[in-house]
PDB file of N, CA and C in Angstrom:
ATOM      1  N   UNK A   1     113.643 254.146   7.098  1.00  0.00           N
ATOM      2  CA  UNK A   1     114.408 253.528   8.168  1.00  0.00           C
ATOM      3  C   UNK A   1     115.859 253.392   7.741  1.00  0.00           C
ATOM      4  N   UNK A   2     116.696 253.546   8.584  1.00  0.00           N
ATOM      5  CA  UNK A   2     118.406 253.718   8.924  1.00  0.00           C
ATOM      6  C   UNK A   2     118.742 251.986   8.717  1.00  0.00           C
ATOM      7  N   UNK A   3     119.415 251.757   7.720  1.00  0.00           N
ATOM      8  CA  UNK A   3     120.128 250.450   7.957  1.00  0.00           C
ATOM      9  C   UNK A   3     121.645 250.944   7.893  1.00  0.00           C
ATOM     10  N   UNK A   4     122.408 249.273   7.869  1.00  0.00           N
ATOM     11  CA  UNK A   4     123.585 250.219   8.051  1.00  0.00           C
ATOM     12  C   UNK A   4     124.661 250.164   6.895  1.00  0.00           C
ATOM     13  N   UNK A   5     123.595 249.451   5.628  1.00  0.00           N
ATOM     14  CA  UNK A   5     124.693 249.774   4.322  1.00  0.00           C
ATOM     15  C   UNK A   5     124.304 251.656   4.230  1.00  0.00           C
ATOM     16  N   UNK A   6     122.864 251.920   4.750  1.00  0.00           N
ATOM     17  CA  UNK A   6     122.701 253.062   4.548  1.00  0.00           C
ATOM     18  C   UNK A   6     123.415 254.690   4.882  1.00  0.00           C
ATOM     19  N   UNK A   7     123.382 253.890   6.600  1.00  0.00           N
ATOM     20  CA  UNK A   7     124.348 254.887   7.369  1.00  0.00           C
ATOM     21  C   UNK A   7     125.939 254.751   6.698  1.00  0.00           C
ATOM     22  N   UNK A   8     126.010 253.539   6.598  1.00  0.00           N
ATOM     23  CA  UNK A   8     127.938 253.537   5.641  1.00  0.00           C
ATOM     24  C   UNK A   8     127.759 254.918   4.706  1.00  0.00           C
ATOM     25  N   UNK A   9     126.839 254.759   3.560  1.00  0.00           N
ATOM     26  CA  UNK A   9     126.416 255.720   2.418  1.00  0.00           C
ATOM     27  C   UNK A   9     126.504 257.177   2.691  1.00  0.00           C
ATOM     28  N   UNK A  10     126.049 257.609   4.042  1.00  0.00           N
ATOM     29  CA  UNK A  10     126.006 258.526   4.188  1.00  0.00           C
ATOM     30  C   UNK A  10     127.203 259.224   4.614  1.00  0.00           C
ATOM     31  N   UNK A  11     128.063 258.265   5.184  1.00  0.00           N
ATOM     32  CA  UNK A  11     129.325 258.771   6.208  1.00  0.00           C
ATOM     33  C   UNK A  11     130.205 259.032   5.000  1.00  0.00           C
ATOM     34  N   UNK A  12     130.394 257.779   4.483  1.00  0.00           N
ATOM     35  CA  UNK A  12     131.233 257.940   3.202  1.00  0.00           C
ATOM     36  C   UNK A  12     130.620 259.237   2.236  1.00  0.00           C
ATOM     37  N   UNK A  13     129.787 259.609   1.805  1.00  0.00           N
ATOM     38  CA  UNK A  13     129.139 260.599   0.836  1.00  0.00           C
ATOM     39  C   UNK A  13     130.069 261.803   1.366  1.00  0.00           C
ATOM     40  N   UNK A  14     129.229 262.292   2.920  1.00  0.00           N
ATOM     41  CA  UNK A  14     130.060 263.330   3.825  1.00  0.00           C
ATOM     42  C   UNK A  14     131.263 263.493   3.610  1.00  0.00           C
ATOM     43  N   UNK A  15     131.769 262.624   3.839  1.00  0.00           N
ATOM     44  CA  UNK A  15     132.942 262.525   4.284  1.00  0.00           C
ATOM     45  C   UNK A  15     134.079 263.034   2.782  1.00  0.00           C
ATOM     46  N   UNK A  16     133.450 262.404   2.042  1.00  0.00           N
ATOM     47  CA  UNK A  16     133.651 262.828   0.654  1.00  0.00           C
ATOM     48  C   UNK A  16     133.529 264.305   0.204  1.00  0.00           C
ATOM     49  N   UNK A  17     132.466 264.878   0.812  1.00  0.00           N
ATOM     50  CA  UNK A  17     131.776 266.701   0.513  1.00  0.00           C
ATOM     51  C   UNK A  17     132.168 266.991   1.310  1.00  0.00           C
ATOM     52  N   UNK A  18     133.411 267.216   2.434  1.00  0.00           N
ATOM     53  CA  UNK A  18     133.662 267.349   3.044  1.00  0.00           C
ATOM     54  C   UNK A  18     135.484 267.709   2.706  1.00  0.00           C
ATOM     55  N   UNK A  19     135.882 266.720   1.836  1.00  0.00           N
ATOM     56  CA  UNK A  19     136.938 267.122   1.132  1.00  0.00           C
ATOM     57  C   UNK A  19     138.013 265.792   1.946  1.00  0.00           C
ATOM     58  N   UNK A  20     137.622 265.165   2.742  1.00  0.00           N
ATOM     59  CA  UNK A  20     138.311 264.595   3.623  1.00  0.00           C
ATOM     60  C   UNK A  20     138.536 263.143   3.508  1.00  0.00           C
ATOM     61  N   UNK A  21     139.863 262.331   3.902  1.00  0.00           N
ATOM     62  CA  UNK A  21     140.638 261.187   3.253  1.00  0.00           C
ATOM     63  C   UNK A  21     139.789 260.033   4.395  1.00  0.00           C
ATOM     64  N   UNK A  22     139.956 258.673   4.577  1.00  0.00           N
ATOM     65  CA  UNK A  22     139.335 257.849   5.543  1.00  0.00           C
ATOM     66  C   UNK A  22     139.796 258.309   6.763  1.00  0.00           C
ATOM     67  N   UNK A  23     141.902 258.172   6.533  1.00  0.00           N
ATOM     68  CA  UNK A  23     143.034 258.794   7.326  1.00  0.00           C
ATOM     69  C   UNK A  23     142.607 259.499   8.594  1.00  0.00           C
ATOM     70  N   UNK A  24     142.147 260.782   7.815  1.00  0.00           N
ATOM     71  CA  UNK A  24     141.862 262.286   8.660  1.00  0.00           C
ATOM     72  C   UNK A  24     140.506 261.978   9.125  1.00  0.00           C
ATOM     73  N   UNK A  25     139.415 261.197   8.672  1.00  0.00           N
ATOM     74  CA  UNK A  25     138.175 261.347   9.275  1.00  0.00           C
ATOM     75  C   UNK A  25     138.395 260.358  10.460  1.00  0.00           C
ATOM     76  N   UNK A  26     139.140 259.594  10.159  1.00  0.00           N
ATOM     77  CA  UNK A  26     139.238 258.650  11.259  1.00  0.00           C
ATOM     78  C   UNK A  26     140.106 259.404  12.638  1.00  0.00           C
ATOM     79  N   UNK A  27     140.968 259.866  11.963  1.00  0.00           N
ATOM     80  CA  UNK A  27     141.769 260.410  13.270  1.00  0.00           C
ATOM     81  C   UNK A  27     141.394 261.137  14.127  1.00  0.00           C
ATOM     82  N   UNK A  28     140.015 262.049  13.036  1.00  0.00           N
ATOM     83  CA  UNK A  28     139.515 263.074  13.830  1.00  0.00           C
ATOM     84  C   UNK A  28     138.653 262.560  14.695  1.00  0.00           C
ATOM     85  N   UNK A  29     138.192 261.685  14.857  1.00  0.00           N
ATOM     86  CA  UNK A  29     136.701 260.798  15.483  1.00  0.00           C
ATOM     87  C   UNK A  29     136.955 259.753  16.386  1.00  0.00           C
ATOM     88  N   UNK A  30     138.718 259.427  16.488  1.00  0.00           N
ATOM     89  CA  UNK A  30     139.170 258.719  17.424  1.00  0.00           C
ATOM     90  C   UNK A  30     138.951 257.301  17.015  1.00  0.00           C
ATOM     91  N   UNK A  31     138.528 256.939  15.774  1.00  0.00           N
ATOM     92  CA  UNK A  31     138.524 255.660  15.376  1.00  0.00           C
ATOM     93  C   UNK A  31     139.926 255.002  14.832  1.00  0.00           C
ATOM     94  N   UNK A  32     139.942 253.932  14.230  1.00  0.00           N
ATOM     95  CA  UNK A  32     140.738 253.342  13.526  1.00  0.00           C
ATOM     96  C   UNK A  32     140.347 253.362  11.970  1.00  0.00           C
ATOM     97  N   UNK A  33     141.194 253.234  10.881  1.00  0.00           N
ATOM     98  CA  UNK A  33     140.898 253.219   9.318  1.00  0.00           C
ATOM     99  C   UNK A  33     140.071 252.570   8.799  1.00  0.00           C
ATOM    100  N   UNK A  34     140.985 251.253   9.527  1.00  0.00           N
ATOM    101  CA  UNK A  34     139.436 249.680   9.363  1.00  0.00           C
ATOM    102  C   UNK A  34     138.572 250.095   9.534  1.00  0.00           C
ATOM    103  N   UNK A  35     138.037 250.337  11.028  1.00  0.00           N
ATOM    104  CA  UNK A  35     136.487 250.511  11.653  1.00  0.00           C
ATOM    105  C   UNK A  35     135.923 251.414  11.299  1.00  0.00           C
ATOM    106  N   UNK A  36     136.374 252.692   9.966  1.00  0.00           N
ATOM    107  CA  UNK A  36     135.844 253.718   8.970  1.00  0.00           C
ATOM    108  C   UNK A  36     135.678 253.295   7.772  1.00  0.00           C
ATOM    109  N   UNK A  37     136.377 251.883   6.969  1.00  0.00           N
ATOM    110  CA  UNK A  37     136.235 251.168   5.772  1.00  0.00           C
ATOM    111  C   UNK A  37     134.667 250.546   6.195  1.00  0.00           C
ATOM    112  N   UNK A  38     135.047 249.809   6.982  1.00  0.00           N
ATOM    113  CA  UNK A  38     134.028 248.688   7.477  1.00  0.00           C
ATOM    114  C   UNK A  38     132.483 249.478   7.530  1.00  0.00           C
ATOM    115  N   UNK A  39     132.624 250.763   8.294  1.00  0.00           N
ATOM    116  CA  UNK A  39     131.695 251.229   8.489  1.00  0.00           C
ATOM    117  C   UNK A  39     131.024 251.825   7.401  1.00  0.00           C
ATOM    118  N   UNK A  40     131.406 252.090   6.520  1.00  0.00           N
ATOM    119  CA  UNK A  40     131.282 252.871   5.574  1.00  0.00           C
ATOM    120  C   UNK A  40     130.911 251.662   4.544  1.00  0.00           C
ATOM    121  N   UNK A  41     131.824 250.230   4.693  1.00  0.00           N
ATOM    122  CA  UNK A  41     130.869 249.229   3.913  1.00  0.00           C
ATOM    123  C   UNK A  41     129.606 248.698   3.991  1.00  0.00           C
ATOM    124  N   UNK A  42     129.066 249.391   4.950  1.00  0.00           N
ATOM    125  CA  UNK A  42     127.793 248.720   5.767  1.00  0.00           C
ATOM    126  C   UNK A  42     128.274 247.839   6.577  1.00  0.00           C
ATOM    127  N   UNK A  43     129.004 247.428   7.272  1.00  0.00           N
ATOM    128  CA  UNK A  43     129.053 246.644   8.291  1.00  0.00           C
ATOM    129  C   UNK A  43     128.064 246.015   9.647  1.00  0.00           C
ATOM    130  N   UNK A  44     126.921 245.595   9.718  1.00  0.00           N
ATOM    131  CA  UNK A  44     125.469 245.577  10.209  1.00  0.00           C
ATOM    132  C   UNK A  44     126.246 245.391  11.993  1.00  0.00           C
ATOM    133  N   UNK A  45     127.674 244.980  12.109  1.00  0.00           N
ATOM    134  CA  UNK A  45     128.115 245.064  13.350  1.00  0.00           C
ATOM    135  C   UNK A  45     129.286 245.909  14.087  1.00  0.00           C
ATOM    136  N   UNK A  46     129.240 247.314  13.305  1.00  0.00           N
ATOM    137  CA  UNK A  46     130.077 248.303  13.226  1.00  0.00           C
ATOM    138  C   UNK A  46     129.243 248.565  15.106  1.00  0.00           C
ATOM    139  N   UNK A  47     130.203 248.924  15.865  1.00  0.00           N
ATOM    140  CA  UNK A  47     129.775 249.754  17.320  1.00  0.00           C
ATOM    141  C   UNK A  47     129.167 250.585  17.387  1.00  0.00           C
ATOM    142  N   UNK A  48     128.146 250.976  17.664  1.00  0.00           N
ATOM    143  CA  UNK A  48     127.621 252.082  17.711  1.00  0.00           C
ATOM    144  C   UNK A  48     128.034 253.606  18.494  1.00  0.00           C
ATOM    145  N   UNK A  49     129.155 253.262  19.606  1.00  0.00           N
ATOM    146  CA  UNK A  49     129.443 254.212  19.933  1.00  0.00           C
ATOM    147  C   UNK A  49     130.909 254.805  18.883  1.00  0.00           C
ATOM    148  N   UNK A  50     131.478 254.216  18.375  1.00  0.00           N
ATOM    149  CA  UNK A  50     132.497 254.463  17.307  1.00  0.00           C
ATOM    150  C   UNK A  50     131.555 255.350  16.399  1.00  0.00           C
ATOM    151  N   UNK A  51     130.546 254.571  15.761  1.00  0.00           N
ATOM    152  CA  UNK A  51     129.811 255.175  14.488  1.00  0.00           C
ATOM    153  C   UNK A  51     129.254 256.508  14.767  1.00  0.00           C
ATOM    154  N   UNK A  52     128.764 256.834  16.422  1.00  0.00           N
ATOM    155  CA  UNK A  52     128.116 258.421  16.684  1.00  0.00           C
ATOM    156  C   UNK A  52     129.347 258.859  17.216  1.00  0.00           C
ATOM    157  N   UNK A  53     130.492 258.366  16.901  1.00  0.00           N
ATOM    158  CA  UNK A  53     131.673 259.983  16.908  1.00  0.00           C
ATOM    159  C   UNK A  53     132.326 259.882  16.022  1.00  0.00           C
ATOM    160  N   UNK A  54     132.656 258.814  14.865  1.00  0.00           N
ATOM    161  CA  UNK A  54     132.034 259.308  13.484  1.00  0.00           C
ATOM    162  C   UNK A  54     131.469 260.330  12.788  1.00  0.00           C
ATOM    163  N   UNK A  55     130.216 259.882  13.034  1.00  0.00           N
ATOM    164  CA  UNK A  55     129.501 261.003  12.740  1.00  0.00           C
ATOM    165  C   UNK A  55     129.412 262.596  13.543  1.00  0.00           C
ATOM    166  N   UNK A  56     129.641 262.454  14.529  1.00  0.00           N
ATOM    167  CA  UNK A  56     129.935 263.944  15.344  1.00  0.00           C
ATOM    168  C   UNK A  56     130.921 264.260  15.014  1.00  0.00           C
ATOM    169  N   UNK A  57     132.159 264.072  14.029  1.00  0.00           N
ATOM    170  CA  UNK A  57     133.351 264.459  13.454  1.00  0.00           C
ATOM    171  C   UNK A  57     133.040 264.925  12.171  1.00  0.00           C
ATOM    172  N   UNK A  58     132.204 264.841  11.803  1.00  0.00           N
ATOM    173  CA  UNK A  58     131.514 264.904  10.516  1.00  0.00           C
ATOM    174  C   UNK A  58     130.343 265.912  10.391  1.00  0.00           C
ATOM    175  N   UNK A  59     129.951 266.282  11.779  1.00  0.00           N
ATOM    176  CA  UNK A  59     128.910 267.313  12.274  1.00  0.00           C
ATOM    177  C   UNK A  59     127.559 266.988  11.874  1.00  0.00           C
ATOM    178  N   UNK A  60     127.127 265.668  11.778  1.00  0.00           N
ATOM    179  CA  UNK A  60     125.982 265.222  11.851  1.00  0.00           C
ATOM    180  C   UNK A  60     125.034 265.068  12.926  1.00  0.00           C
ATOM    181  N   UNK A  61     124.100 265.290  12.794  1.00  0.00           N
ATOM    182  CA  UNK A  61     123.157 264.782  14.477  1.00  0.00           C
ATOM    183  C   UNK A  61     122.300 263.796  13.949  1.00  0.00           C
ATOM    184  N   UNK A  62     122.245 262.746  14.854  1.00  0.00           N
ATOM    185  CA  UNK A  62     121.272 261.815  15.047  1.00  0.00           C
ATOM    186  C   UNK A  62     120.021 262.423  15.976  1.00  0.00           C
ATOM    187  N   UNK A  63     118.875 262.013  15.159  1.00  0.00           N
ATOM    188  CA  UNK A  63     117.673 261.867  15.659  1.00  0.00           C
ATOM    189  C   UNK A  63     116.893 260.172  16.044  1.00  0.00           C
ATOM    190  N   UNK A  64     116.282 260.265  17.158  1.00  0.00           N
ATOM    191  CA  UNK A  64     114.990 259.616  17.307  1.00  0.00           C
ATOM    192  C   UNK A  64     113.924 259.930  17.363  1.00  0.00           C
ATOM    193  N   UNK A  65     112.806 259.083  16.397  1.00  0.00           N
ATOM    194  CA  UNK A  65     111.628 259.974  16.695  1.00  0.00           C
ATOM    195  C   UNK A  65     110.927 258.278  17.434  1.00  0.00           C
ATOM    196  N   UNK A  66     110.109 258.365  18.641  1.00  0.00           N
ATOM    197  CA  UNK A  66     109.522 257.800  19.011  1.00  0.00           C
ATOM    198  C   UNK A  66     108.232 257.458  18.058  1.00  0.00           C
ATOM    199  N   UNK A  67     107.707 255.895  18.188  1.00  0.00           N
ATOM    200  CA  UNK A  67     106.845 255.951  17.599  1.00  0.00           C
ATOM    201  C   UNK A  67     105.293 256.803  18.758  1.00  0.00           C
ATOM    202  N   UNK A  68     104.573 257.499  17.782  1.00  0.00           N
ATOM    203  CA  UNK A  68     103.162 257.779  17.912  1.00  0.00           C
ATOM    204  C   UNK A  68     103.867 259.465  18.356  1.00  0.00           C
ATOM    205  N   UNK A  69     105.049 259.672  18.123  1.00  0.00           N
ATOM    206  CA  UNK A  69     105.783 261.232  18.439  1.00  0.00           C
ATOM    207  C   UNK A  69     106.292 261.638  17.430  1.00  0.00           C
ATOM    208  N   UNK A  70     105.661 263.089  16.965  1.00  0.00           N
ATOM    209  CA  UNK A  70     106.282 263.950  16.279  1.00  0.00           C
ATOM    210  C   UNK A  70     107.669 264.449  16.417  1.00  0.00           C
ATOM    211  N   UNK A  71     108.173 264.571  17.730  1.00  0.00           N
ATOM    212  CA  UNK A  71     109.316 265.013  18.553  1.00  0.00           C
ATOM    213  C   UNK A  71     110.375 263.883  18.251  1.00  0.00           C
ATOM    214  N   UNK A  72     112.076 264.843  18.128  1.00  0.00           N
ATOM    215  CA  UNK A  72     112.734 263.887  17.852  1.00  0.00           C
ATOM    216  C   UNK A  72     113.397 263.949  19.445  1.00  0.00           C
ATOM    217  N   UNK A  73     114.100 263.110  20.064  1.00  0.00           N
ATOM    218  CA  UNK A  73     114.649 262.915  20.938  1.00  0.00           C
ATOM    219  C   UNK A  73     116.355 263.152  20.723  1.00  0.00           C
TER     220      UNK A  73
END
């Protein structure tokens, strides 16, 4: 399960293998610097619509998998 020191971990990691500064990931994703620190600290009340274009700047996809479903949504 996704928490959100976890999701921070991941954005930041990316974002890192990626070659790219907070600056530029932020700019590219339409966020602010803060709300890419924060997020990236785990912030458990980071927005969720900020955090999935974030991550779509970053070329990640989010999945759901329903419970009792193999299928991700």
């Amino acid at each position: 399960m996704m928490d959100a020191e976890k999701l921070g971990a991941v954005v930041r990691a990316e974002r890192k293998a990626q070659g790219l500064r907070q600056v530029e990931l932020a700019a590219a994703s339409g966020v602010g610097v803060r709300f890419l620190a924060e997020l990236e600290a785990g912030k458990p009340t980071a927005q969720i619509g900020k955090a999935l274009a974030v991550l779509a700047a970053l070329g990640c996809q989010v999945e759901i998998v329903r419970p009792g479903s193999a299928e991700a949504i």
